[in-house]
N, C-alpha and C. Protein backbone atom coordinates (compact mmCIF):
# COMPACT_ATOMS: atom_id res chain seq x y z
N UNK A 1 94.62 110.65 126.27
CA UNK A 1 93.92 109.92 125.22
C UNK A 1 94.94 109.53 124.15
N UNK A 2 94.96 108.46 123.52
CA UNK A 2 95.57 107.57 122.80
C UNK A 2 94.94 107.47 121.44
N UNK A 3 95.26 107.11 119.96
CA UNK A 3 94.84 106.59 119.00
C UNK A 3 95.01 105.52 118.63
N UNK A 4 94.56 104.66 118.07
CA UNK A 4 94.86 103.14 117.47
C UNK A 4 94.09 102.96 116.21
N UNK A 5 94.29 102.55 115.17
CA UNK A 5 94.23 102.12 113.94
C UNK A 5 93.23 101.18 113.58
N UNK A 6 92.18 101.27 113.60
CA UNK A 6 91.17 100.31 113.24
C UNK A 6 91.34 99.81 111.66
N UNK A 7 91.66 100.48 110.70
CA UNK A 7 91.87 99.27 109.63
C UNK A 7 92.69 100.57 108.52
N UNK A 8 93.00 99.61 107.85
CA UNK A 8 93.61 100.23 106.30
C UNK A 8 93.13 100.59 105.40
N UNK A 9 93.16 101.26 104.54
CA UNK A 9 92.08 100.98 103.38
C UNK A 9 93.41 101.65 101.84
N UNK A 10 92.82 100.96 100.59
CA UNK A 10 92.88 102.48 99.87
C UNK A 10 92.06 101.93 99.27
N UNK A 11 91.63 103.06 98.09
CA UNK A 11 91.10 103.55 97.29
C UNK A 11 91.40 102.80 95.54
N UNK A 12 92.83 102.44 95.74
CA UNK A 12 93.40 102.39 94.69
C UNK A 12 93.69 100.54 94.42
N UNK A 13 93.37 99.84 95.59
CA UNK A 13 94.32 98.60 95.64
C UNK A 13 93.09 97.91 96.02
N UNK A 14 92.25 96.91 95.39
CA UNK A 14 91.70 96.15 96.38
C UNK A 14 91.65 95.48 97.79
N UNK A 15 92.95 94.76 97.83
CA UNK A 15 93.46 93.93 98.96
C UNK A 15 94.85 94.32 98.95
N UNK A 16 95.37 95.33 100.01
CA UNK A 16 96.61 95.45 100.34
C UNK A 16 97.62 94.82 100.67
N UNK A 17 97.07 93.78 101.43
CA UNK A 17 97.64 92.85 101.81
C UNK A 17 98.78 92.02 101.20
N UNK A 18 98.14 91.78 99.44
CA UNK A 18 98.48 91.13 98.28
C UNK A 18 99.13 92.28 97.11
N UNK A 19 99.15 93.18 97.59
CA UNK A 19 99.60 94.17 96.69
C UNK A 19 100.96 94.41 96.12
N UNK A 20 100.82 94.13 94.64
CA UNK A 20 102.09 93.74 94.13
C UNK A 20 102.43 94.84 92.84
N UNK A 21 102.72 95.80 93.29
CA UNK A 21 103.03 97.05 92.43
C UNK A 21 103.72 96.30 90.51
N UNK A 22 102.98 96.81 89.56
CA UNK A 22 103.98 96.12 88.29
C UNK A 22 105.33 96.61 88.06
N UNK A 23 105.34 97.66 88.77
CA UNK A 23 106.96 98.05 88.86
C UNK A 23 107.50 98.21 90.34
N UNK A 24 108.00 97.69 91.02
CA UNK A 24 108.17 97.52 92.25
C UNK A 24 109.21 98.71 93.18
N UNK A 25 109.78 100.00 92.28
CA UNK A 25 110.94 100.46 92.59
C UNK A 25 109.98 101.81 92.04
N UNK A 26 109.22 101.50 91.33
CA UNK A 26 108.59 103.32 91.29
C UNK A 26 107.12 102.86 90.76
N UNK A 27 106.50 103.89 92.56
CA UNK A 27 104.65 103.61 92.12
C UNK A 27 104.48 104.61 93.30
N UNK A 28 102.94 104.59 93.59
CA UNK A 28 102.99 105.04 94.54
C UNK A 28 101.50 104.66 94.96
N UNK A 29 100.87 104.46 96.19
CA UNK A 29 99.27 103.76 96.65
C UNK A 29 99.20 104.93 97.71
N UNK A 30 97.70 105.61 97.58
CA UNK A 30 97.06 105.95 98.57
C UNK A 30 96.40 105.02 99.75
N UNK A 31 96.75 104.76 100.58
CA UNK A 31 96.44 104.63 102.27
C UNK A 31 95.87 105.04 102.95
N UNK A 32 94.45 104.77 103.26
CA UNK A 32 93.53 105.81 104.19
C UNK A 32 93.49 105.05 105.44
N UNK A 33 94.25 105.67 106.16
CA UNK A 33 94.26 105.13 107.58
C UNK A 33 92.99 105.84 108.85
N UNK A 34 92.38 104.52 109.37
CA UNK A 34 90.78 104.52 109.80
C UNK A 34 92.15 104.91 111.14
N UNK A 35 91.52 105.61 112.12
CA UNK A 35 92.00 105.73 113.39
C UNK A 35 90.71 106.32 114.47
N UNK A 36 91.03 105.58 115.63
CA UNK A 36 89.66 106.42 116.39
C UNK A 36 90.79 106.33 117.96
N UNK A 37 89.72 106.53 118.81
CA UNK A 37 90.61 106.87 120.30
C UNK A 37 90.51 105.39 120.64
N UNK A 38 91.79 105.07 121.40
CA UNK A 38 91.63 103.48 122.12
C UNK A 38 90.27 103.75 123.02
N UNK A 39 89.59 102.79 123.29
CA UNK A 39 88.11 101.93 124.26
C UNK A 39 87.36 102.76 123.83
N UNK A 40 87.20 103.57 122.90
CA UNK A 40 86.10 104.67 122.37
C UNK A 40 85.71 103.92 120.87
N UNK A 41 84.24 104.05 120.84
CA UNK A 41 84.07 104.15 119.24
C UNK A 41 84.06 105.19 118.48
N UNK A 42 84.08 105.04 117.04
CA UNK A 42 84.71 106.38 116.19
C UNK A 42 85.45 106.20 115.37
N UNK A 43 85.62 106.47 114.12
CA UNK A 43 86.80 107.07 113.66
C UNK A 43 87.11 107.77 112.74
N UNK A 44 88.19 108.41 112.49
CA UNK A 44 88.26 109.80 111.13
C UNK A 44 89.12 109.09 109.94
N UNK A 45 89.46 109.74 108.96
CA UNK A 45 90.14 109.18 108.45
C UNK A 45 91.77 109.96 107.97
N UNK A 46 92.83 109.51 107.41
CA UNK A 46 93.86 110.12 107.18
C UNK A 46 94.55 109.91 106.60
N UNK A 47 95.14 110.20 105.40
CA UNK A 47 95.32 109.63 104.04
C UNK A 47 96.74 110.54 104.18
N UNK A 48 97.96 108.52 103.15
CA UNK A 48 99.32 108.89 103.56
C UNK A 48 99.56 108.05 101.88
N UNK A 49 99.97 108.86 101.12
CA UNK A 49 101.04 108.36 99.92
C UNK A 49 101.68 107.46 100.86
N UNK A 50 102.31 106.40 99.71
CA UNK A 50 103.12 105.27 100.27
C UNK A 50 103.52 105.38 98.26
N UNK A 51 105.19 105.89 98.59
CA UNK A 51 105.76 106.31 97.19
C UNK A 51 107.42 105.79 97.50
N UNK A 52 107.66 105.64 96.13
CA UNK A 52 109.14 105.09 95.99
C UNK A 52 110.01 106.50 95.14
N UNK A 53 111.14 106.26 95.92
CA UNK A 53 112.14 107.55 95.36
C UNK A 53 112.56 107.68 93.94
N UNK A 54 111.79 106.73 93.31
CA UNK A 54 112.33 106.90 91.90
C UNK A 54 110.60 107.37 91.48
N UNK A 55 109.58 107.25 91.48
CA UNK A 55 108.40 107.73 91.42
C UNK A 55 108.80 109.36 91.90
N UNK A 56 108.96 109.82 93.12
CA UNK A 56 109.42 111.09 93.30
C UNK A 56 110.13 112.12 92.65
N UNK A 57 111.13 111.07 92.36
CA UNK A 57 112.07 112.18 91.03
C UNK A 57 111.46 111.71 89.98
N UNK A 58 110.60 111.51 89.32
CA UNK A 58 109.91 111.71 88.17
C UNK A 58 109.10 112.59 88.13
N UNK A 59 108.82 112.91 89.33
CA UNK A 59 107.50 114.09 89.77
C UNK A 59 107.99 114.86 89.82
N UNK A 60 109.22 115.19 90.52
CA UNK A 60 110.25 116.54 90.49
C UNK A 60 110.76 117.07 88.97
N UNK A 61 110.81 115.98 88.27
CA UNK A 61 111.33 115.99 87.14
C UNK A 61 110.51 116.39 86.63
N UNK A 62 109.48 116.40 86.30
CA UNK A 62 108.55 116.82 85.41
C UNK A 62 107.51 118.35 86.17
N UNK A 63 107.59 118.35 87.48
CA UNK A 63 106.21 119.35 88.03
C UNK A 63 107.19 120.37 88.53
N UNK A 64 109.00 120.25 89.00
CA UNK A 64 109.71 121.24 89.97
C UNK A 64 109.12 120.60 91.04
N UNK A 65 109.92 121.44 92.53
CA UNK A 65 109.74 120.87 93.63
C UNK A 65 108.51 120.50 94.30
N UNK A 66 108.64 119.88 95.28
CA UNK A 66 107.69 118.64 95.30
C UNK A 66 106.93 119.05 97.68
N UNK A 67 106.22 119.23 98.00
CA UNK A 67 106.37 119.09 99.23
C UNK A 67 105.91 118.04 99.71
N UNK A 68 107.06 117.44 100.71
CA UNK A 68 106.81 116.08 100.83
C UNK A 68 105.47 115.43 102.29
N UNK A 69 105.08 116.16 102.70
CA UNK A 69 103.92 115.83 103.80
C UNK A 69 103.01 115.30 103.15
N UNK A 70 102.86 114.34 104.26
CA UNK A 70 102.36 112.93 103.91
C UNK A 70 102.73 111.86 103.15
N UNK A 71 103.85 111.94 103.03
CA UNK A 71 104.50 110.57 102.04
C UNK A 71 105.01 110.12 102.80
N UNK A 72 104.77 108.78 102.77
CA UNK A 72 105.68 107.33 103.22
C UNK A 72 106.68 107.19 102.16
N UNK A 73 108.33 107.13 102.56
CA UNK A 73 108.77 107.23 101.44
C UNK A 73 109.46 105.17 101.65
N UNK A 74 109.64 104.27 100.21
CA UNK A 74 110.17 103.29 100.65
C UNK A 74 110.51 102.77 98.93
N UNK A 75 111.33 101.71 99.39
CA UNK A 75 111.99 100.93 98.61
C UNK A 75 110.81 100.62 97.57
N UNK A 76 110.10 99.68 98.24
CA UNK A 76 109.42 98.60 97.68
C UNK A 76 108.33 98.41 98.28
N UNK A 77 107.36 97.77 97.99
CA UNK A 77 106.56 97.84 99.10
C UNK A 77 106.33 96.33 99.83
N UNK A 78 106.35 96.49 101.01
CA UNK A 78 106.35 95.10 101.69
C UNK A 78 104.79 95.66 102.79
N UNK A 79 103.59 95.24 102.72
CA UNK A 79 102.48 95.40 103.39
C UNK A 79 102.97 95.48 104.91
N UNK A 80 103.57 94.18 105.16
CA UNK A 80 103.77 94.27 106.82
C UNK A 80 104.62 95.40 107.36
N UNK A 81 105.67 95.84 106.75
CA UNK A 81 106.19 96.73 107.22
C UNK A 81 105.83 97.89 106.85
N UNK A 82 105.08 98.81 105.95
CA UNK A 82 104.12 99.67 106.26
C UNK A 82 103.45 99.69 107.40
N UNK A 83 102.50 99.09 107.25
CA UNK A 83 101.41 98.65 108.68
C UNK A 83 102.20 98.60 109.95
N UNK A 84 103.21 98.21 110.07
CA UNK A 84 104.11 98.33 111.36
C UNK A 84 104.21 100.06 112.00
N UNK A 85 104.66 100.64 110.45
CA UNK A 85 105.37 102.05 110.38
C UNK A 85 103.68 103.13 110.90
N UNK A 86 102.86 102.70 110.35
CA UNK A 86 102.02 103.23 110.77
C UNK A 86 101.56 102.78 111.99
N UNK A 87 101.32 101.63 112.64
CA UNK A 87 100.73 101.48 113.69
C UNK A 87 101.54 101.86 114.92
N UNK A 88 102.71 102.34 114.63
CA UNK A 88 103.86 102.81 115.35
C UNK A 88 103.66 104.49 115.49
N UNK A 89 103.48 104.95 114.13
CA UNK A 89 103.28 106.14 113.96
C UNK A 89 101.64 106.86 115.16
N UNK A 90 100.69 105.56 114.59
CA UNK A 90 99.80 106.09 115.27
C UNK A 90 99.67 106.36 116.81
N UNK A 91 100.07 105.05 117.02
CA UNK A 91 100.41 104.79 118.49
C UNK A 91 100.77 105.70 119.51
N UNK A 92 101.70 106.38 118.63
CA UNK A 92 102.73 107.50 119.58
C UNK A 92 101.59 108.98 119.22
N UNK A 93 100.56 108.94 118.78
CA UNK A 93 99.91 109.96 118.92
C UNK A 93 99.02 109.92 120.39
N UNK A 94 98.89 111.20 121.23
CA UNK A 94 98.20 111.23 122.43
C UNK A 94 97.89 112.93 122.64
N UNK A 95 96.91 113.45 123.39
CA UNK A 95 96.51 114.35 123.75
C UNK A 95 95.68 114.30 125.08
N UNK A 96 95.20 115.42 125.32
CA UNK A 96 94.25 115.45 126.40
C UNK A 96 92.80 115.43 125.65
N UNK A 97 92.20 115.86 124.30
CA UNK A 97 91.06 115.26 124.02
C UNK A 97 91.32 114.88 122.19
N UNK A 98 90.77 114.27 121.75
CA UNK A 98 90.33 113.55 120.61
C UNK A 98 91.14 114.84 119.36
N UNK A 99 90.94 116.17 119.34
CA UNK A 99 91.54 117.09 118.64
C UNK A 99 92.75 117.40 118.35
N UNK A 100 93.23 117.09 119.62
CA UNK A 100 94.60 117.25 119.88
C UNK A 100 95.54 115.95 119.44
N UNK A 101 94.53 114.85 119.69
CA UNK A 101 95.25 113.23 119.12
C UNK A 101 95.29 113.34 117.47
N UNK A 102 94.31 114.11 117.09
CA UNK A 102 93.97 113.94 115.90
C UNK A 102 94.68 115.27 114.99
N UNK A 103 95.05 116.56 115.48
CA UNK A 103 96.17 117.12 114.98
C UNK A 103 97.77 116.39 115.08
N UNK A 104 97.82 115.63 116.36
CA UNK A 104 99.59 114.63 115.95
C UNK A 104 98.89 113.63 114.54
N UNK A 105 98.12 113.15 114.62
CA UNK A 105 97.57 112.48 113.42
C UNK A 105 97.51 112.51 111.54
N UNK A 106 97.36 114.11 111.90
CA UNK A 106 97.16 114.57 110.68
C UNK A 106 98.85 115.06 110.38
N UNK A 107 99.54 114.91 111.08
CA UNK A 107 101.06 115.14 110.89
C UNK A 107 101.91 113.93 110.01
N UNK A 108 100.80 112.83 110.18
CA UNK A 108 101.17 111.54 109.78
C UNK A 108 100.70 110.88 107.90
N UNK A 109 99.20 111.42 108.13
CA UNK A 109 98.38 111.66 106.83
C UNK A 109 97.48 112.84 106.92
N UNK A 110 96.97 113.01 106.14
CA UNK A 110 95.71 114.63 105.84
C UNK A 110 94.71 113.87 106.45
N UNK A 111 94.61 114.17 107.15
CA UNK A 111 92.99 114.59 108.45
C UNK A 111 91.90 114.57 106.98
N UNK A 112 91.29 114.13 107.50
CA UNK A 112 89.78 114.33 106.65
C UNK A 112 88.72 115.68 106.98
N UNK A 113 89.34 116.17 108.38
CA UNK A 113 89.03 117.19 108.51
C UNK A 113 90.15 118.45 109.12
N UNK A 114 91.11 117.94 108.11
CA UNK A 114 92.07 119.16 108.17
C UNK A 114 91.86 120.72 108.10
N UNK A 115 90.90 121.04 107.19
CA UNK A 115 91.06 122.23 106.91
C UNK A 115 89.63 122.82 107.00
N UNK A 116 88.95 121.91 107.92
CA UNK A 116 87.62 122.29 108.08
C UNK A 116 87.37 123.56 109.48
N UNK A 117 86.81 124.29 109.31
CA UNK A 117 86.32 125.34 110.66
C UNK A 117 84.62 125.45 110.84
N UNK A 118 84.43 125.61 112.01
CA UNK A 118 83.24 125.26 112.47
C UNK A 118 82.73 127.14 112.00
């Protein structure tokens, strides 16, 4: 079993697409990446900072060390090449059922049901 990326979202940005940070070298956008199994319907969700290294050391600077899971770390932000990085990222996730796709997943962003137990 395989994952694929049904859409983008955040929280923070209306249209990503067009997203033009006012400081282009330090920000940072939450990314909730929709993913379900390829030819299956479904999907969970998994949320990935997308942060610039000068945003980072301001955070270090001010909070001490920082753990970096789940950050996209980048220059600037260019939409298409995010979306590449993730649909690449997702892609290469696979298991034998949906749990197992979706723990390589949550390696990528926080699982929406990361820390949940039945």
């Amino acid at each position: 079993m395989r994952a694929e990326v049904r859409r983008l979202h955040s929280p923070d940005v209306p249209d990503l697409r067009v997203y033009d940070p006012p400081v282009g070298d330090d920000f940072s956008v939450l990314i909730q990446i929709l993913a379900g199994p390829v030819g299956s319907d479904g999907e969970e969700s998994f949320d990935i900072e997308v942060v610039t290294p000068k945003r980072l050391a301001s955070r270090v600077a001010q909070k001490g060390p920082l753990n970096g899971r789940h950050l996209l770390i980048v220059e600037s932000f260019d939409y298409a090449t995010v979306e590449r990085w993730i649909q690449r990222a997702v892609a290469a996730c696979e298991g034998s059922d949906w749990r197992q796709v979706a723990e390589c997943l949550a390696r990528v962003g926080r699982w929406e049901f990361e820390d949940y137990r039945e």
